[in-house]
Each structure stands twice: as structure tokens, then as C-alpha cells.
Protein backbone atom coordinates (compact mmCIF):
# COMPACT_ATOMS: atom_id res chain seq x y z
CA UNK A 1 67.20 -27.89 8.97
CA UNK A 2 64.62 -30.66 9.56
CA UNK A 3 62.53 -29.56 7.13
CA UNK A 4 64.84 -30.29 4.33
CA UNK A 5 64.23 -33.80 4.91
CA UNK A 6 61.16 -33.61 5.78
CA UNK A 7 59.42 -30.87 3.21
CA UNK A 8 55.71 -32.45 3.80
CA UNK A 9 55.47 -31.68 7.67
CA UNK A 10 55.23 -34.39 10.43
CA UNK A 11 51.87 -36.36 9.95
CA UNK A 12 48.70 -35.16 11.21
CA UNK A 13 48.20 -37.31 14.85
CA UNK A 14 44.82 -39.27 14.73
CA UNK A 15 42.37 -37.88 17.40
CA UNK A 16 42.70 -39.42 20.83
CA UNK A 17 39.44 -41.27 22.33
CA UNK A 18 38.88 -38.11 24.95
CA UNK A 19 38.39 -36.10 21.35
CA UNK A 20 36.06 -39.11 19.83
CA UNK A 21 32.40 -38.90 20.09
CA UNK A 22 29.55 -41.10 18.57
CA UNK A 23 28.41 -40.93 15.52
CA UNK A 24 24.84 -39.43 15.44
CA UNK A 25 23.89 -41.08 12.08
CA UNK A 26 25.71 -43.93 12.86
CA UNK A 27 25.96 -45.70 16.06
CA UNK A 28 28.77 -48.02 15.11
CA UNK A 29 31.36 -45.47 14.36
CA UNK A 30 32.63 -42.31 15.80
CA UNK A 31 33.77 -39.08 14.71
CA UNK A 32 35.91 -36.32 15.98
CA UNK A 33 34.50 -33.23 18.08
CA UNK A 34 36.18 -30.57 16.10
CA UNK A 35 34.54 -27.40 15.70
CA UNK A 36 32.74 -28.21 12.25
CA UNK A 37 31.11 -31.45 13.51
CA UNK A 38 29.37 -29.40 16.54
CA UNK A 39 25.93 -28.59 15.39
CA UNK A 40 25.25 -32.09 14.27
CA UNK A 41 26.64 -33.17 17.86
CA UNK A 42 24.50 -30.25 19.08
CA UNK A 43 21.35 -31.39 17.18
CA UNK A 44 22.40 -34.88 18.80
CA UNK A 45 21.72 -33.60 22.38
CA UNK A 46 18.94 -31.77 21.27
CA UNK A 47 16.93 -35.12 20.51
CA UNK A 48 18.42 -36.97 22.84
CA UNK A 49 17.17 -34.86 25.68
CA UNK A 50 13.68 -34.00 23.35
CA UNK A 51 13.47 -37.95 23.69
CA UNK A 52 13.78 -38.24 27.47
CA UNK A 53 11.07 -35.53 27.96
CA UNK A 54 8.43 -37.56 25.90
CA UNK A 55 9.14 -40.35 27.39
CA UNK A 56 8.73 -38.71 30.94
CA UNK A 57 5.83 -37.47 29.71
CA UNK A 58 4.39 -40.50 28.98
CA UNK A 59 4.84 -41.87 31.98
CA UNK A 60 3.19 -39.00 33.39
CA UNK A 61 0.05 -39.56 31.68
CA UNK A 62 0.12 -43.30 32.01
CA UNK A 63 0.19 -42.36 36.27
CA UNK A 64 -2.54 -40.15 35.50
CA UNK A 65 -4.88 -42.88 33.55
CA UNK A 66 -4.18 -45.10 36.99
CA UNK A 67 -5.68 -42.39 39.54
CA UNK A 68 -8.24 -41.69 37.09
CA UNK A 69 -9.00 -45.40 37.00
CA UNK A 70 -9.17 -45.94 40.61
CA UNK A 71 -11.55 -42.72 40.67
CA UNK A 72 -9.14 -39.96 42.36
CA UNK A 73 -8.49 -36.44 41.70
CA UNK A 74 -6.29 -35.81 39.19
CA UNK A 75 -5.27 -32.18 37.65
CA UNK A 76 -5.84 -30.92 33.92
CA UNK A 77 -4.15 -33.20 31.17
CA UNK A 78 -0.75 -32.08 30.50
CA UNK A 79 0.24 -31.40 26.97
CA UNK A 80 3.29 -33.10 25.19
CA UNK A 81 6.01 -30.70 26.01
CA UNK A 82 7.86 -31.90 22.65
CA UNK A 83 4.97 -31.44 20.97
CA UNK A 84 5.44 -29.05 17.23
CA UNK A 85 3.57 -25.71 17.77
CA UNK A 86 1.73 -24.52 14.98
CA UNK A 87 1.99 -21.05 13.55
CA UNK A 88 -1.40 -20.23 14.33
CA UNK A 89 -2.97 -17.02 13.29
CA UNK A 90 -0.53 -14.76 15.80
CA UNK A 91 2.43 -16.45 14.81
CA UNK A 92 1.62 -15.12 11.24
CA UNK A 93 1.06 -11.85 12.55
CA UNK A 94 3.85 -11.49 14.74
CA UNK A 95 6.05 -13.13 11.31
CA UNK A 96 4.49 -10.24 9.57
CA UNK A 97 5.51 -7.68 12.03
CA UNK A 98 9.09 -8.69 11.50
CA UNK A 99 9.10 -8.66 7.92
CA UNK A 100 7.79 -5.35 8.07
CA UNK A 101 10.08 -4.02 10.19
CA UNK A 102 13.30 -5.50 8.61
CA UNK A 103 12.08 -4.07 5.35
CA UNK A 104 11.43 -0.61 6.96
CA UNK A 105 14.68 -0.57 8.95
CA UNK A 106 16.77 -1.80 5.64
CA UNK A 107 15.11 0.87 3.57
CA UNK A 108 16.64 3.57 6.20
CA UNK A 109 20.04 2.16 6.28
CA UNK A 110 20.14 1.83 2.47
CA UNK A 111 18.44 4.61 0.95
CA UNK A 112 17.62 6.74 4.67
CA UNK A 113 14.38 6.46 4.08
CA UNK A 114 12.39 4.44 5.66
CA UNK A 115 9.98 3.76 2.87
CA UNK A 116 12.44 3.55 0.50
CA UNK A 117 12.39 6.77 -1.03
CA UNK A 118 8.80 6.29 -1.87
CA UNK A 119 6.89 9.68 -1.86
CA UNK A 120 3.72 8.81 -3.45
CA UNK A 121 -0.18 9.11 -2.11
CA UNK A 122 0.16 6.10 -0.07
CA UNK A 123 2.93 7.61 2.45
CA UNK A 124 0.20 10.18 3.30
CA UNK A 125 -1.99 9.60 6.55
CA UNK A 126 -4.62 11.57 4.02
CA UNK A 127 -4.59 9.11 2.01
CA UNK A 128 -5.84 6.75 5.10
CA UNK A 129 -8.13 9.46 6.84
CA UNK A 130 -9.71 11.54 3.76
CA UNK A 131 -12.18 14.17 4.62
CA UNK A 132 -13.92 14.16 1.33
CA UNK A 133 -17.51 13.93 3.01
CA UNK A 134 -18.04 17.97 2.34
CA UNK A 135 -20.53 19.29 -0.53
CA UNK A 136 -20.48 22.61 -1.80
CA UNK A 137 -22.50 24.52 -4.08
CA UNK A 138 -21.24 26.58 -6.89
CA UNK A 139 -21.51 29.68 -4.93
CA UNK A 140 -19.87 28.58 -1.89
CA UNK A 141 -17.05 27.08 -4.12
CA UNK A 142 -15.95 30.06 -5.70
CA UNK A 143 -15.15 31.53 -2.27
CA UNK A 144 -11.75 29.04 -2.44
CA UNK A 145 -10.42 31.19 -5.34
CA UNK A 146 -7.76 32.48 -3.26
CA UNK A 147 -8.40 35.76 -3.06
CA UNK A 148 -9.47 34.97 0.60
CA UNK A 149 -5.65 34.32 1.89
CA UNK A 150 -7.40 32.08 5.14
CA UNK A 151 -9.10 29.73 2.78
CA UNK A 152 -7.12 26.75 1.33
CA UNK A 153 -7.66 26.67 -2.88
CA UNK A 154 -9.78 24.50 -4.16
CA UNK A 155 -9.83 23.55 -7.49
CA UNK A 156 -13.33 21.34 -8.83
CA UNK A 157 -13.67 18.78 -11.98
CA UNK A 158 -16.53 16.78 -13.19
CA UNK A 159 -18.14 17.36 -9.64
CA UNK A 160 -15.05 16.46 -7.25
CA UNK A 161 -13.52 19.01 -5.44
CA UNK A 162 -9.72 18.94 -4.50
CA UNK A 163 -7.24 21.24 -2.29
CA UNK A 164 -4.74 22.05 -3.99
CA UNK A 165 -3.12 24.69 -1.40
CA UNK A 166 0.06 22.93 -1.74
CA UNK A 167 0.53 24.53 -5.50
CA UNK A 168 -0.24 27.90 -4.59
CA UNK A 169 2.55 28.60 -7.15
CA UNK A 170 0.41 27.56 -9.73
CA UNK A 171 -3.05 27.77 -8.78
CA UNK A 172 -2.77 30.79 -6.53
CA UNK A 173 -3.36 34.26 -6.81
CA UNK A 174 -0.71 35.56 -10.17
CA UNK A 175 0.20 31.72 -10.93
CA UNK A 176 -0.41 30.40 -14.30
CA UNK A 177 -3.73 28.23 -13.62
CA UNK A 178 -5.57 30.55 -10.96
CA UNK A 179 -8.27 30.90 -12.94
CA UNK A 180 -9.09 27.37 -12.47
CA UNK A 181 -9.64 27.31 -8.93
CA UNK A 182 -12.93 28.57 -7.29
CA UNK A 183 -14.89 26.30 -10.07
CA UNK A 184 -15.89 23.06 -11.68
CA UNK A 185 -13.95 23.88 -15.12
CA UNK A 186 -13.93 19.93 -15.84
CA UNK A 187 -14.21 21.10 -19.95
CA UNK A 188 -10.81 23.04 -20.22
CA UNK A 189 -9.14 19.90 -18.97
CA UNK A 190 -10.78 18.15 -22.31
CA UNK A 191 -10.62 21.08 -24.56
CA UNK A 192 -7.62 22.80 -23.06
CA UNK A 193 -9.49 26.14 -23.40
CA UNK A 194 -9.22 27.06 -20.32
CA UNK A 195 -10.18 30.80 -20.71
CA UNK A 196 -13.67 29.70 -22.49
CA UNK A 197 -14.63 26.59 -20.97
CA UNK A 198 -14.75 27.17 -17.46
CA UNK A 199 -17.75 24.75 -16.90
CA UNK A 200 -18.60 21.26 -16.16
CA UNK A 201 -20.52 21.06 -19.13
CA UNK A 202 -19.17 18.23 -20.97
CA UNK A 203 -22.00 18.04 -23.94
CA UNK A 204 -19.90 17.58 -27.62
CA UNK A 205 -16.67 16.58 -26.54
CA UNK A 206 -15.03 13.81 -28.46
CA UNK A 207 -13.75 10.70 -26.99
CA UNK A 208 -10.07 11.63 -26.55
CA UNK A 209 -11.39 15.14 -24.75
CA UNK A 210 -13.29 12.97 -22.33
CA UNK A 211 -10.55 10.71 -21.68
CA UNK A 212 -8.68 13.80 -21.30
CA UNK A 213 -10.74 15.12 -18.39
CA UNK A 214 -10.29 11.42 -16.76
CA UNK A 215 -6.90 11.94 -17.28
CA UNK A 216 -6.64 15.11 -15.01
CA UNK A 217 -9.19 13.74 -12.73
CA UNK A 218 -7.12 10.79 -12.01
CA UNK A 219 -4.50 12.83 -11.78
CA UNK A 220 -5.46 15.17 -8.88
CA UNK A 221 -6.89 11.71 -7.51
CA UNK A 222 -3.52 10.23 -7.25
CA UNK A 223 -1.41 13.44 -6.58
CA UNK A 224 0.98 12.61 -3.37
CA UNK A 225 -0.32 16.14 -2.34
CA UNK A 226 -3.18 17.07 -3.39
CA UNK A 227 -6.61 15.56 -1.73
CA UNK A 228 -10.20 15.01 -2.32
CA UNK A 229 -12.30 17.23 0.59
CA UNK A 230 -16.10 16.85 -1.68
CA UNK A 231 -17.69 17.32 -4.04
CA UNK A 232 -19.78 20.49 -5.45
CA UNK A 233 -23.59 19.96 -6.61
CA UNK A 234 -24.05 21.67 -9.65
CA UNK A 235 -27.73 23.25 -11.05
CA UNK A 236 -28.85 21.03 -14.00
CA UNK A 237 -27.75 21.85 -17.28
CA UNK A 238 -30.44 22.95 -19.75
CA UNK A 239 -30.43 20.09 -22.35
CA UNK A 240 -30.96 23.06 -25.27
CA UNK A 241 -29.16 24.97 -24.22
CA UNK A 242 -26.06 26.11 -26.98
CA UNK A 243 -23.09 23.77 -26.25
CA UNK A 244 -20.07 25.82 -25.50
CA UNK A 245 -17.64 26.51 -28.52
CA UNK A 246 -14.46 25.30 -29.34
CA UNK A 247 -11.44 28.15 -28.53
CA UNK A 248 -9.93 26.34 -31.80
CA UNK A 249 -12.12 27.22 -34.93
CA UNK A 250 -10.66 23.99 -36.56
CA UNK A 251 -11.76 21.89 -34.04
CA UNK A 252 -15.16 22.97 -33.62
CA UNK A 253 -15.83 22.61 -37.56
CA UNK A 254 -14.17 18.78 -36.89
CA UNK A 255 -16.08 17.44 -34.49
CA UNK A 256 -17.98 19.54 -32.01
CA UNK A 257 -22.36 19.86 -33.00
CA UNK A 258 -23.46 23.32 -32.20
CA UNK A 259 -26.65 22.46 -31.04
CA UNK A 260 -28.10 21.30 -27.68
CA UNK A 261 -29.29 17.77 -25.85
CA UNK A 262 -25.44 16.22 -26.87
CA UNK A 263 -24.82 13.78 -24.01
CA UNK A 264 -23.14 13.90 -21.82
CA UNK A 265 -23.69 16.94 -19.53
CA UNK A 266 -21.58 15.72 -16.94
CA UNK A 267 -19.64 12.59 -15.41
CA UNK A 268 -20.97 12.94 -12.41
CA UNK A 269 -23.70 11.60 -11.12
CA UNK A 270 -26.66 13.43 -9.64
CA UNK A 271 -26.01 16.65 -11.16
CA UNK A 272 -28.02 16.15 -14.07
CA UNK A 273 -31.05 15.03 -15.72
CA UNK A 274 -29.46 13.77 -18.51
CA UNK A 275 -28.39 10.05 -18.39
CA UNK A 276 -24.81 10.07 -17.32
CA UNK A 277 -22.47 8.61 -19.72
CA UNK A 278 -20.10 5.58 -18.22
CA UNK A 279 -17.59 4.48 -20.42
CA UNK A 280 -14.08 6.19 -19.10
């Protein structure tokens, strides 16, 4: 029942010199070699023995000056061994590497992806390799309609043709937008008359119908799967010529001339005469 009379505990003992070291920061004292004073200890060695090899190395050169003085053979310099590397330029890379990788690897043990979920154009080797070199005329273009069940669908607007084969639900044979395959209907996507307009003819249309069709352009630019294989050369458009109508009666009254030679005929450039208008 010592502890009765003694609630506190017997005093801690003081280290014994066998458990005493020397201070690293300070010479004249010395501190214990428990467990939390071992990487400053550790460091201790560390310069200690990065110290020694200098100084060996010094006297390794100094040797070296001597021969050279008295006109013998002597090998290559030798470099400071406790010289700081720099990074360098593959330093950085292999640093980059890493990073890389410890983001990739985290993003699988996270999410289980290893881009982190991300499905977007940028996780498609497509996107990297394109094969949008490819022209087509009109007449070859309408042979991607889909009625051919070999040939992927390809669907054109203001003169750049896409695959969309992967929505074959919608742009195949019985789906909703089938009808815009096969062509360069750039107009519908400004007008949204899609059963009137099929043509790249964009004479007439208002600013918000052009940004429109740069809209959908961008759109099937960016899509994750579809992909830009060309683009289709289309005949020039006769400047006056009747610019197509407007499915919407209301609209055409608003804002859509009835006449010819309205730029622009088309976004793209080299298919027509007409100077090519710029701003979207």
C-alpha cells in the first residue's frame, strides 16, 4: 500500500552518462538519446561524416595540384562528393513522372478511375491522333447516310464533317435526327428547321442563328465521342440566288431579307466566293 503514501510515483531517475550524448547545437551541454532526440542526433552524424569527406577531398585535390606541379600524370579532377546536385532538366522530369503517377494511382483508389472519373474528349487517344485530313464532296458525303450499314454516319456543318456512328440511336436509320446525316445542313442548326434547311447556306440568318450554328459546331467539336474525319467542299453558292425561307412565317417577316447576295454564304472558308464572315 505504498502508493498511499506515495500517490505521485517515485521520481523520474536522471539519465545515466552511457544514455548522454552531445548536444548538436550546443557543444557545451548534452542531451539524452531518447527516441525523439534521434533525427537531430541522426542529422548530427550526417554532417559530421559529410564534413570528413570534404575534407578528404580536399586533400585529394591539394595531392593532385603537387603531381601536377612537378609535371606527372595525374587522372580527371574529381568532383566534391558533398557537393548539392541540382535538379537539372531530368530531375524535373523524373519529379513530374511521380506527380503524375501519384495523382493517377490516387484517382483509382479514390474514385477507381484512374482519371478521376473524367470522361471528356481529352481521355480519347482520338483526340491525340485525329484523322480529320479527308475531303469529301457533296456527292460522296451523302453515301454516309446510313443506309449503307458498312459505312460509319457522318453528319457535316459549315464545311466540317464528323462521325457520329456512336449515336446511331439518334442519327441512324429510324432515329430522330437521320435526316441530318449524309449532308452539310449547317442552317437547321441556326434556324432549327431542320426539314427545310438542309444546306450550308447561311445567307440571312441573324446573329443569335449564327451563334447558334457555332454552338452545335463546337459542340460536335468537343463531344467525348464524336470526331472530326474532314471536311466536305461544297459548289459555290449563287450570290442571287433566293435565300432559303424561314419554316416559321413570323420569323421570316422579323428578320430574314428574301432576296439574294446576303452575306454570309458560309463559315467556311474556300467554299465560296463571297467574303467569309469572321465574327463567331
Amino acid at each position: 500500500m505504498s502508493w498511499i503514501w506515495n500517490p505521485d510515483g517515485d521520481a523520474p531517475k536522471p539519465p545515466t552518462e552511457d544514455n548522454m550524448t552531445q548536444d548538436p547545437s550546443d557543444p557545451t551541454r548534452k542531451v539524452s538519446k531518447k527516441a525523439a532526440n534521434q533525427p537531430f542526433l541522426a542529422h548530427k552524424q550526417y554532417k559530421e561524416k559529410q564534413e570528413q569527406e570534404h575534407l578528404a577531398w580536399l586533400e585529394r585535390n591539394r595531392e593532385r595540384e603537387e603531381k601536377l606541379a612537378r609535371g606527372e600524370e595525374v587522372g580527371p579532377a574529381e568532383e566534391d562528393p558533398t557537393a548539392e546536385q541540382e535538379v537539372g532538366f531530368l530531375g524535373l522530369l523524373k519529379f513530374i513522372v511521380y506527380l503524375i503517377l501519384i495523382i493517377v494511382i490516387a484517382g483509382k483508389f479514390f474514385t477507381g478511375s484512374f482519371l478521376w472519373e473524367y470522361d471528356g474528349k481529352w481521355a480519347r487517344l482520338k483526340t491525340y491522333w485525329p484523322q480529320n485530313g479527308r475531303l469529301f464532296s457533296e456527292t460522296y458525303l451523302a453515301t454516309f447516310d446510313g443506309r449503307d450499314p458498312a459505312k460509319p454516319l457522318y453528319l457535316a456543318i459549315d464545311g466540317d464533317v464528323f462521325d457520329v456512328s456512336s449515336g446511331s440511336r439518334t442519327y441512324g436509320p429510324g432515329g430522330p435526327y437521320h435526316h441530318m446525316v449524309g449532308v452539310d445542313a449547317a442552317r437547321s442548326f441556326g434556324t432549327g428547321c431542320f426539314a427545310t434547311h438542309r444546306t450550308h447556306d447561311l445567307r440571312g440568318l441573324t446573329d443569335d442563328e449564327l451563334r447558334g450554328v457555332q454552338h452545335w459546331k463546337k459542340f460536335f467539336t468537343e463531344h467525348k465521342t464524336y470526331y472530326k474525319v474532314g471536311r466536305v467542299l461544297h459548289h459555290p453558292i449563287d450570290p442571287t440566288s433566293p435565300i432559303p425561307k424561314h419554316c416559321d412565317a413570323k420569323k421570316e417577316q422579323k428578320g430574314h431579307p428574301t432576296t439574294g447576295n446576303s452575306n454570309p454564304i458560309s463559315h467556311s472558308k474556300g467554299n465560296s466566293e463571297v467574303p467569309i464572315r469572321e465574327e463567331l
